[in-house]
PDB file of N, CA and C in Angstrom:
ATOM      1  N   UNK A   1     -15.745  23.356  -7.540  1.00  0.00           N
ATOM      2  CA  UNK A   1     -14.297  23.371  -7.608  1.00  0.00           C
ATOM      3  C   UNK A   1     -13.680  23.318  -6.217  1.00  0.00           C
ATOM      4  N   UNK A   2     -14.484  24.002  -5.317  1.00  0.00           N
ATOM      5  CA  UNK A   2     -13.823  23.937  -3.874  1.00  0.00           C
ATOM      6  C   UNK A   2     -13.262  22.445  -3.201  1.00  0.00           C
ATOM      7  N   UNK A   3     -15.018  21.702  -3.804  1.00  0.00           N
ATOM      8  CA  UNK A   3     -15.072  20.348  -2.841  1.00  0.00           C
ATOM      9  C   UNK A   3     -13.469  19.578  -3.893  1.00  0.00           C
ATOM     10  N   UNK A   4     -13.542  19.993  -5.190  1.00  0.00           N
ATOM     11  CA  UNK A   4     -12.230  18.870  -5.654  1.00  0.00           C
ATOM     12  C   UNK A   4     -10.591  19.280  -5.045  1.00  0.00           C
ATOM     13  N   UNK A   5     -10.642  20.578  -4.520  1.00  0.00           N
ATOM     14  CA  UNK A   5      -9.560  21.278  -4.039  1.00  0.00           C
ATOM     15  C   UNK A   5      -9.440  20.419  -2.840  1.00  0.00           C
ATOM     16  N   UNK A   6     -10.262  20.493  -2.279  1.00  0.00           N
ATOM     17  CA  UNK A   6     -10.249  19.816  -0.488  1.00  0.00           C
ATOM     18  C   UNK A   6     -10.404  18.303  -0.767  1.00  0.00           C
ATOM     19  N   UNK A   7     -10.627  17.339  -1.720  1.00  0.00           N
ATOM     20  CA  UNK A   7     -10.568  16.190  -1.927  1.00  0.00           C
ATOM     21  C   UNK A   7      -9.151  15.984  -2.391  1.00  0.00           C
ATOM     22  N   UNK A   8      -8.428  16.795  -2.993  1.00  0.00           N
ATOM     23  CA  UNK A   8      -7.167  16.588  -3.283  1.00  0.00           C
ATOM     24  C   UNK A   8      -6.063  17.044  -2.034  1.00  0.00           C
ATOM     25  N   UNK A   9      -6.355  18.137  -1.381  1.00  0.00           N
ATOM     26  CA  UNK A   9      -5.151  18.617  -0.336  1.00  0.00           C
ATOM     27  C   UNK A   9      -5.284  17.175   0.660  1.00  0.00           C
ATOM     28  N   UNK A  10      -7.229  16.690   1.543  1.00  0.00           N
ATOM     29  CA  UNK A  10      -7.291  15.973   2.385  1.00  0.00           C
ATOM     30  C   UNK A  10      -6.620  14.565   2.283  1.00  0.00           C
ATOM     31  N   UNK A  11      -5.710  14.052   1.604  1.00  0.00           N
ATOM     32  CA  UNK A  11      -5.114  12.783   1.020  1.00  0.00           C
ATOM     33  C   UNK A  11      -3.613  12.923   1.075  1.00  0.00           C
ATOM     34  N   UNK A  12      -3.264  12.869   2.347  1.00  0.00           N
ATOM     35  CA  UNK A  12      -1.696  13.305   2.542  1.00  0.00           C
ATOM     36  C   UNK A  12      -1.044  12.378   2.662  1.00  0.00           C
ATOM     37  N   UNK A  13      -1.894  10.432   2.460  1.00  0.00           N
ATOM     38  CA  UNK A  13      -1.270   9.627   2.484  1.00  0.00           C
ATOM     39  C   UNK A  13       0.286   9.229   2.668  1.00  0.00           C
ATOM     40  N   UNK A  14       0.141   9.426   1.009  1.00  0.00           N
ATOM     41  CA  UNK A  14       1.438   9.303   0.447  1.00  0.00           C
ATOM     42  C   UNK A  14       2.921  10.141   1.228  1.00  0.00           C
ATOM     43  N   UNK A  15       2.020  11.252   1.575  1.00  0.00           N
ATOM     44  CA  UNK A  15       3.537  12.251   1.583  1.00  0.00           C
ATOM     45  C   UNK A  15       3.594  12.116   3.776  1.00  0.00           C
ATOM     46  N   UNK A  16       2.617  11.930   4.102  1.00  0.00           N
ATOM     47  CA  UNK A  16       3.081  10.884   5.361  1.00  0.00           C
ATOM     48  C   UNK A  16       4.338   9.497   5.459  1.00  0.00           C
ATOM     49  N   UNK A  17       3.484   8.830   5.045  1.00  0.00           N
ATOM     50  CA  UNK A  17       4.544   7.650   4.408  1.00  0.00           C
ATOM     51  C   UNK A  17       6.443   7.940   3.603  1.00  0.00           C
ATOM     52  N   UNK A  18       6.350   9.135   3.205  1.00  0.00           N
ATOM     53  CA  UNK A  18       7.353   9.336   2.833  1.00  0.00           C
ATOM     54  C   UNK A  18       7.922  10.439   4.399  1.00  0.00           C
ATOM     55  N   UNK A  19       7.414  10.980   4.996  1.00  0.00           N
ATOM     56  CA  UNK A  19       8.135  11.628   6.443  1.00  0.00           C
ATOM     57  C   UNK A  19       8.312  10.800   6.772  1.00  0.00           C
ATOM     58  N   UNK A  20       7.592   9.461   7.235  1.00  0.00           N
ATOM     59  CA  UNK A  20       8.460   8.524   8.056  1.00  0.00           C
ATOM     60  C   UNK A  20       9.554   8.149   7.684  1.00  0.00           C
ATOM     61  N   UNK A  21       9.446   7.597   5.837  1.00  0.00           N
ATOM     62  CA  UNK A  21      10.622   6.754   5.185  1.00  0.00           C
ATOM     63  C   UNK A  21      11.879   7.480   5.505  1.00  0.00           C
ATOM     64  N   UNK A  22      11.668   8.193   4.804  1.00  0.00           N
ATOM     65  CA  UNK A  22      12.418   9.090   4.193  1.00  0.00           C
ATOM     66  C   UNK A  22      13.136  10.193   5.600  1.00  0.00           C
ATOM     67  N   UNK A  23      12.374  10.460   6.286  1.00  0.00           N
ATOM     68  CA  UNK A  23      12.492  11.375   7.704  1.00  0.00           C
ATOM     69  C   UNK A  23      13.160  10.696   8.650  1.00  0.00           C
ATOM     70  N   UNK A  24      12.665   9.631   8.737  1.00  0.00           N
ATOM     71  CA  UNK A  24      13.536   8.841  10.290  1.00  0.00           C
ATOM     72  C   UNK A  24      13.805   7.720  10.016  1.00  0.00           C
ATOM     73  N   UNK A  25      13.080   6.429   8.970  1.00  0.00           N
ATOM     74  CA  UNK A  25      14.143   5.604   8.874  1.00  0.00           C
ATOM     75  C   UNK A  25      15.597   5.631   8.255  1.00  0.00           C
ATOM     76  N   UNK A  26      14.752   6.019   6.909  1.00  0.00           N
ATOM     77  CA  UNK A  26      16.413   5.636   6.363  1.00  0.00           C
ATOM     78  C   UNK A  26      17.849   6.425   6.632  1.00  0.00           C
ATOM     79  N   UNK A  27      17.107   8.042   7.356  1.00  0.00           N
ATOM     80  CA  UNK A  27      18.100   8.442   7.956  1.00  0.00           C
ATOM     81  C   UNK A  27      18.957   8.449   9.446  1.00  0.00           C
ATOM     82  N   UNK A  28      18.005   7.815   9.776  1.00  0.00           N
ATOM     83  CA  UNK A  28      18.667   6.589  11.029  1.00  0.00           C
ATOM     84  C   UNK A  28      19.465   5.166  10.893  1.00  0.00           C
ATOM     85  N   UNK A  29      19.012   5.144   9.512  1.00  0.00           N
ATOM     86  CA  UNK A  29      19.821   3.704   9.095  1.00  0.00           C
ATOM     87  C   UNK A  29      21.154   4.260   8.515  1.00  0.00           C
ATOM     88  N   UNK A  30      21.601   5.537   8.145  1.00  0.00           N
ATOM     89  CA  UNK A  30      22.726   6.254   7.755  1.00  0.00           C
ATOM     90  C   UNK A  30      22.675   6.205   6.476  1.00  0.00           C
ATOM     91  N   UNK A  31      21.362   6.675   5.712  1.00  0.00           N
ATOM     92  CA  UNK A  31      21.005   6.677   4.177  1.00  0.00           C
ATOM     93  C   UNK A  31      21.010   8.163   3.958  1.00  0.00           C
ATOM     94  N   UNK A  32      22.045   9.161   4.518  1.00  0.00           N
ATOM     95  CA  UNK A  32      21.233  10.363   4.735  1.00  0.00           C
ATOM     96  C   UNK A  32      21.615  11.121   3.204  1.00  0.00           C
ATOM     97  N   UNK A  33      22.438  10.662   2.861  1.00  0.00           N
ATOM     98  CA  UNK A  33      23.033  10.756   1.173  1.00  0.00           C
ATOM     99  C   UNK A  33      22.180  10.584   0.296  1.00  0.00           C
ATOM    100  N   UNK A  34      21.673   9.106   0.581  1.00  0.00           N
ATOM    101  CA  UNK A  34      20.331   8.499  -0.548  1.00  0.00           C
ATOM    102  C   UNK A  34      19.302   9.393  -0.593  1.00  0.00           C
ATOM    103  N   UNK A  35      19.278   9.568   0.753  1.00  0.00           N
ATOM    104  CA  UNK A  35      17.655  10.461   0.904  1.00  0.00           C
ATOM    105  C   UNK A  35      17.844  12.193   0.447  1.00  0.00           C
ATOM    106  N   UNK A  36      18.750  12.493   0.567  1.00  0.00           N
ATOM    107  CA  UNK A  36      19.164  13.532  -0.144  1.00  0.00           C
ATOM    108  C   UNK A  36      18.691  13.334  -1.834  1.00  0.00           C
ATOM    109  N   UNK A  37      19.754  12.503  -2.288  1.00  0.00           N
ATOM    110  CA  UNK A  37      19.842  12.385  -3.584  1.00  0.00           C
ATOM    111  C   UNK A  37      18.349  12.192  -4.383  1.00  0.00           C
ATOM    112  N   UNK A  38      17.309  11.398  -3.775  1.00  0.00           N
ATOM    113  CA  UNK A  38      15.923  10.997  -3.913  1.00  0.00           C
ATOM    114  C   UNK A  38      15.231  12.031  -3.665  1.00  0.00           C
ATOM    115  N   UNK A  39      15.036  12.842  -3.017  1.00  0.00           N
ATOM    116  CA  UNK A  39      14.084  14.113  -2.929  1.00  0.00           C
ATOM    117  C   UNK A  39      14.681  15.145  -3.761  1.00  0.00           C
ATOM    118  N   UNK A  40      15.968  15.287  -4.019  1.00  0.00           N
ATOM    119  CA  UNK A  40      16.349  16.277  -5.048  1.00  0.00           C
ATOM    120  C   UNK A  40      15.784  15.774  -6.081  1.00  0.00           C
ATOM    121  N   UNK A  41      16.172  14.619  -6.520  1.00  0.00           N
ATOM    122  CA  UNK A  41      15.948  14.034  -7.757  1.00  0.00           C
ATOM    123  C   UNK A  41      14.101  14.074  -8.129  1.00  0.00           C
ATOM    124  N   UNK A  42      13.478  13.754  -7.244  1.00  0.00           N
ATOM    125  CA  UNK A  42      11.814  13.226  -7.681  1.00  0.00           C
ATOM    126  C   UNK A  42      11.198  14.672  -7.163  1.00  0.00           C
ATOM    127  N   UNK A  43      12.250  15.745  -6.686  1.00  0.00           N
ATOM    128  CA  UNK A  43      11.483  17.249  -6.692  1.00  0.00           C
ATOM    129  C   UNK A  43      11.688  17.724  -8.025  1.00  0.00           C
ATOM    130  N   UNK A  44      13.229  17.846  -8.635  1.00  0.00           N
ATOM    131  CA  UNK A  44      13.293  18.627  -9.628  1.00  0.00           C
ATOM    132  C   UNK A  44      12.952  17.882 -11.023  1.00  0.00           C
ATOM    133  N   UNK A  45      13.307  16.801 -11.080  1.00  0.00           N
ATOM    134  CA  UNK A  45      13.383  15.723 -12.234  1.00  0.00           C
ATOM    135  C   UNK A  45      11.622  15.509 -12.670  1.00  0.00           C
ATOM    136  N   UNK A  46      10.988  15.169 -11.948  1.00  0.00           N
ATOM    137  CA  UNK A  46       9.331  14.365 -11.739  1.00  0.00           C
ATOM    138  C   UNK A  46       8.157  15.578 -11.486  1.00  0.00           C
ATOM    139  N   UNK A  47       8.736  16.306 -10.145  1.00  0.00           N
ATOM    140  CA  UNK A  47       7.843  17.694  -9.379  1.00  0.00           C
ATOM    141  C   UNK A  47       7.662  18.717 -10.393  1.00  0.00           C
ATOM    142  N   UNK A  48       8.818  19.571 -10.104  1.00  0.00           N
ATOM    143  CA  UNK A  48       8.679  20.966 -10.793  1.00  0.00           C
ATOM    144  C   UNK A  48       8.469  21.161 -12.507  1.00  0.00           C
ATOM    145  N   UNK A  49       8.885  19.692 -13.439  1.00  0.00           N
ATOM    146  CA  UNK A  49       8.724  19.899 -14.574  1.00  0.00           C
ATOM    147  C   UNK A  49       7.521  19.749 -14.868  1.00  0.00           C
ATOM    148  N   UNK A  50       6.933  18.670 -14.252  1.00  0.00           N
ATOM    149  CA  UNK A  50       5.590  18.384 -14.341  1.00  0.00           C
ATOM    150  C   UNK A  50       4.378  19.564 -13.684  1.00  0.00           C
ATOM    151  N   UNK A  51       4.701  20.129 -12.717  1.00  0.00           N
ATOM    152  CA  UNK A  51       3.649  21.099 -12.226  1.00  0.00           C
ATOM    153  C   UNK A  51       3.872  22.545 -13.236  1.00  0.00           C
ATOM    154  N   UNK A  52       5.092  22.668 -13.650  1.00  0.00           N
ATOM    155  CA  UNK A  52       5.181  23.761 -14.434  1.00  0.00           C
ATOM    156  C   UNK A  52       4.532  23.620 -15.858  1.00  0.00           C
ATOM    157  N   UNK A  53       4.788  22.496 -16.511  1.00  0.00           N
ATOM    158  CA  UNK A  53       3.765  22.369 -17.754  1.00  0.00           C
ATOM    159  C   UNK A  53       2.275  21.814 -17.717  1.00  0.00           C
ATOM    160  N   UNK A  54       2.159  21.498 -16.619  1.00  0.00           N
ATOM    161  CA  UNK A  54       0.890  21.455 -16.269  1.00  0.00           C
ATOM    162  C   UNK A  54      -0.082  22.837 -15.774  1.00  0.00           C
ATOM    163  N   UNK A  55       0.731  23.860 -15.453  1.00  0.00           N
ATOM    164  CA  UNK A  55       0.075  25.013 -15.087  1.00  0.00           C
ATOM    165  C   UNK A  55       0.450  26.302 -16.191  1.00  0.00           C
ATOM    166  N   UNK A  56       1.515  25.895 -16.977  1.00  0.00           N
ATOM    167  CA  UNK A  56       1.893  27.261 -18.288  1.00  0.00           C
ATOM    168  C   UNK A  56       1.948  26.903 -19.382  1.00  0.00           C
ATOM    169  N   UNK A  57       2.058  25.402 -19.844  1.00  0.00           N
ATOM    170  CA  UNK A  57       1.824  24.747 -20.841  1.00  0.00           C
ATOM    171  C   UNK A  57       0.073  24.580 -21.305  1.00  0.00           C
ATOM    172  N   UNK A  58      -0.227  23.633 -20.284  1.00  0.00           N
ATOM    173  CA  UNK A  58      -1.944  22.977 -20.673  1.00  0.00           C
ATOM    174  C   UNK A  58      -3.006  23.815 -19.956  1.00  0.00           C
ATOM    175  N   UNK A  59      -2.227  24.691 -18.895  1.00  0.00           N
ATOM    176  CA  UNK A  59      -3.174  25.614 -18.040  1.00  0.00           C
ATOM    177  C   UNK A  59      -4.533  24.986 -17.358  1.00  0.00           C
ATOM    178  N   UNK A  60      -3.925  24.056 -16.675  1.00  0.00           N
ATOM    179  CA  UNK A  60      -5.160  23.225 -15.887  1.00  0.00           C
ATOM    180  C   UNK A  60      -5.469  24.168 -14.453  1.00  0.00           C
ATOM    181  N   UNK A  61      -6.342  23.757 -13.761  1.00  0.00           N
ATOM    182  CA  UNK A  61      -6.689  24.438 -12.619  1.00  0.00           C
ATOM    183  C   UNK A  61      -5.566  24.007 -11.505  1.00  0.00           C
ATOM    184  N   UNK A  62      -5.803  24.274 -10.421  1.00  0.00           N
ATOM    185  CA  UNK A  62      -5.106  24.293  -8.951  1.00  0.00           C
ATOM    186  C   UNK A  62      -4.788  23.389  -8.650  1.00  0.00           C
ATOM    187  N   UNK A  63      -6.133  22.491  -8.705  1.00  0.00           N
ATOM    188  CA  UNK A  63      -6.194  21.627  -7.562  1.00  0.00           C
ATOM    189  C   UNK A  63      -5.581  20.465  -9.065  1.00  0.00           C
ATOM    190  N   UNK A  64      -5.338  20.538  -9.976  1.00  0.00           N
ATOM    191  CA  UNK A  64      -5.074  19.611 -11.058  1.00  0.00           C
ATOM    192  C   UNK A  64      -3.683  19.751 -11.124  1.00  0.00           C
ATOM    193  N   UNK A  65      -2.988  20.658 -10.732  1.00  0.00           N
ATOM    194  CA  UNK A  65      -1.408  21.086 -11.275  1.00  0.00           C
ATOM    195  C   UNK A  65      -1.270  20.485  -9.483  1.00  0.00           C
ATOM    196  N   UNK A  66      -1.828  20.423  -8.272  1.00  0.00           N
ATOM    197  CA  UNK A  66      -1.035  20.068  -7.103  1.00  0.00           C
ATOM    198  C   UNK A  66      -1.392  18.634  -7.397  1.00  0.00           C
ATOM    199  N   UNK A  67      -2.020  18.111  -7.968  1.00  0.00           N
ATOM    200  CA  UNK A  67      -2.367  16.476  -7.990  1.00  0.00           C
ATOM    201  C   UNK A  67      -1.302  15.908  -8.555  1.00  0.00           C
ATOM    202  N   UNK A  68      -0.758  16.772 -10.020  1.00  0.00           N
ATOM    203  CA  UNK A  68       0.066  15.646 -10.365  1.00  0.00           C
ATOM    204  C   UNK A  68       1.294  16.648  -9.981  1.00  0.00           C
ATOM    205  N   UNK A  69       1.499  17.275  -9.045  1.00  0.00           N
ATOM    206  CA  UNK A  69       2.692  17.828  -8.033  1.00  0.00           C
ATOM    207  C   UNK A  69       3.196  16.750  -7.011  1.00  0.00           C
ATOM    208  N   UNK A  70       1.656  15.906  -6.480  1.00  0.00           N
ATOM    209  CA  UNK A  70       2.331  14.754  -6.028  1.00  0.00           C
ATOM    210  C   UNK A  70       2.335  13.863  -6.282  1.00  0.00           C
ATOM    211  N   UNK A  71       2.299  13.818  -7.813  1.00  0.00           N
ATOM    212  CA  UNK A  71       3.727  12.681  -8.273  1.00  0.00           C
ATOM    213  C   UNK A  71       4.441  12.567  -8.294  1.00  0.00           C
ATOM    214  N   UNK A  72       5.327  13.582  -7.793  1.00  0.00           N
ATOM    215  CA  UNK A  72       6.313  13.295  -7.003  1.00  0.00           C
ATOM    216  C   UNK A  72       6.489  12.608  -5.679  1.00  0.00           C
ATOM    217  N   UNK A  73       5.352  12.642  -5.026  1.00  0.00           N
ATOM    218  CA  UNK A  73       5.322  11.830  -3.698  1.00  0.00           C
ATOM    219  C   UNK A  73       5.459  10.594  -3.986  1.00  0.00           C
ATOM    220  N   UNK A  74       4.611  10.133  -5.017  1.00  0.00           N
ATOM    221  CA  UNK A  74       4.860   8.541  -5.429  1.00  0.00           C
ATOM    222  C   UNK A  74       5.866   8.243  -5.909  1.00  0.00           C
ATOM    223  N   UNK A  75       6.966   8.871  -6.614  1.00  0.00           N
ATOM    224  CA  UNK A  75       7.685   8.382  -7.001  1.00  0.00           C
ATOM    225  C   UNK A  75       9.083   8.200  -5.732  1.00  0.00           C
ATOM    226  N   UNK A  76       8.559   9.404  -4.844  1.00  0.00           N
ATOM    227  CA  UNK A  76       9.625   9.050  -3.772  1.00  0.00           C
ATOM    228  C   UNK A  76       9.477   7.862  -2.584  1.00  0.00           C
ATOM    229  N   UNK A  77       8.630   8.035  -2.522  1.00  0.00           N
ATOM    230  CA  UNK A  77       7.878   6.683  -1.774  1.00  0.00           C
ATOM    231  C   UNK A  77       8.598   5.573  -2.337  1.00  0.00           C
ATOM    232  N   UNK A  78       8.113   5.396  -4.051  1.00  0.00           N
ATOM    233  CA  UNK A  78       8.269   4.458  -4.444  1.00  0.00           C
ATOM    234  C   UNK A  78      10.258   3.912  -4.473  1.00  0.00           C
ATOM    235  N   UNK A  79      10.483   4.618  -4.543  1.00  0.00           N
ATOM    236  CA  UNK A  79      12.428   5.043  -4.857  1.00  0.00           C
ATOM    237  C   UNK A  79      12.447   4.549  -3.410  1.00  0.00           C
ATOM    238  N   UNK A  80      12.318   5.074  -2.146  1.00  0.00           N
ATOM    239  CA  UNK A  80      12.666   4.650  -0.666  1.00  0.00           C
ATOM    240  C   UNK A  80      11.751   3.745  -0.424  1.00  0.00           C
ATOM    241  N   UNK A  81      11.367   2.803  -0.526  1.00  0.00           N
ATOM    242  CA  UNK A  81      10.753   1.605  -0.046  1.00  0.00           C
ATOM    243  C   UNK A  81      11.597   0.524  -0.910  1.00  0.00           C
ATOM    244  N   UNK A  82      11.797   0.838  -2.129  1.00  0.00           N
ATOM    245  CA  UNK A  82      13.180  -0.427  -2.916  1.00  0.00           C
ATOM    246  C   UNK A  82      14.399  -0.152  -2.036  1.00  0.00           C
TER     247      UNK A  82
END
């Protein structure tokens, strides 16, 4: 269980890619509204519903409730790159 914990935290891809997007371009391009509106939205809407029934609903392990926690990363990624 350890090694799938550390195979899931070591993969910060995604949520890199979104500090840049999201961190310094688009709020240098004066998106600072959008980028607001997009991390509220794909934290509370996508994040917290999903990690909460994934951990009190189906009662999966740790490293399974932070995996699909960042699905929210993809979806913000995906939202700031259109």
């Amino acid at each position: 269980m350890g090694q799938l914990c550390l195979l899931v935290f070591a993969g910060p891809v995604v949520k890199v890619a979104n500090m840049i997007l999201a961190g310094s371009v688009l709020n240098a391009g004066g998106e600072s509204h959008f980028v607001l509106v997009m991390e509220s939205l794909a934290t509370w809407v996508v994040g917290a519903p999903t990690a909460f029934a994934a951990a009190f609903v189906f009662s999966f392990t740790v490293w399974a409730v932070f995996l699909l926690l960042s699905l929210a990363e993809v979806v913000r990624l995906a939202v700031g790159w259109r």
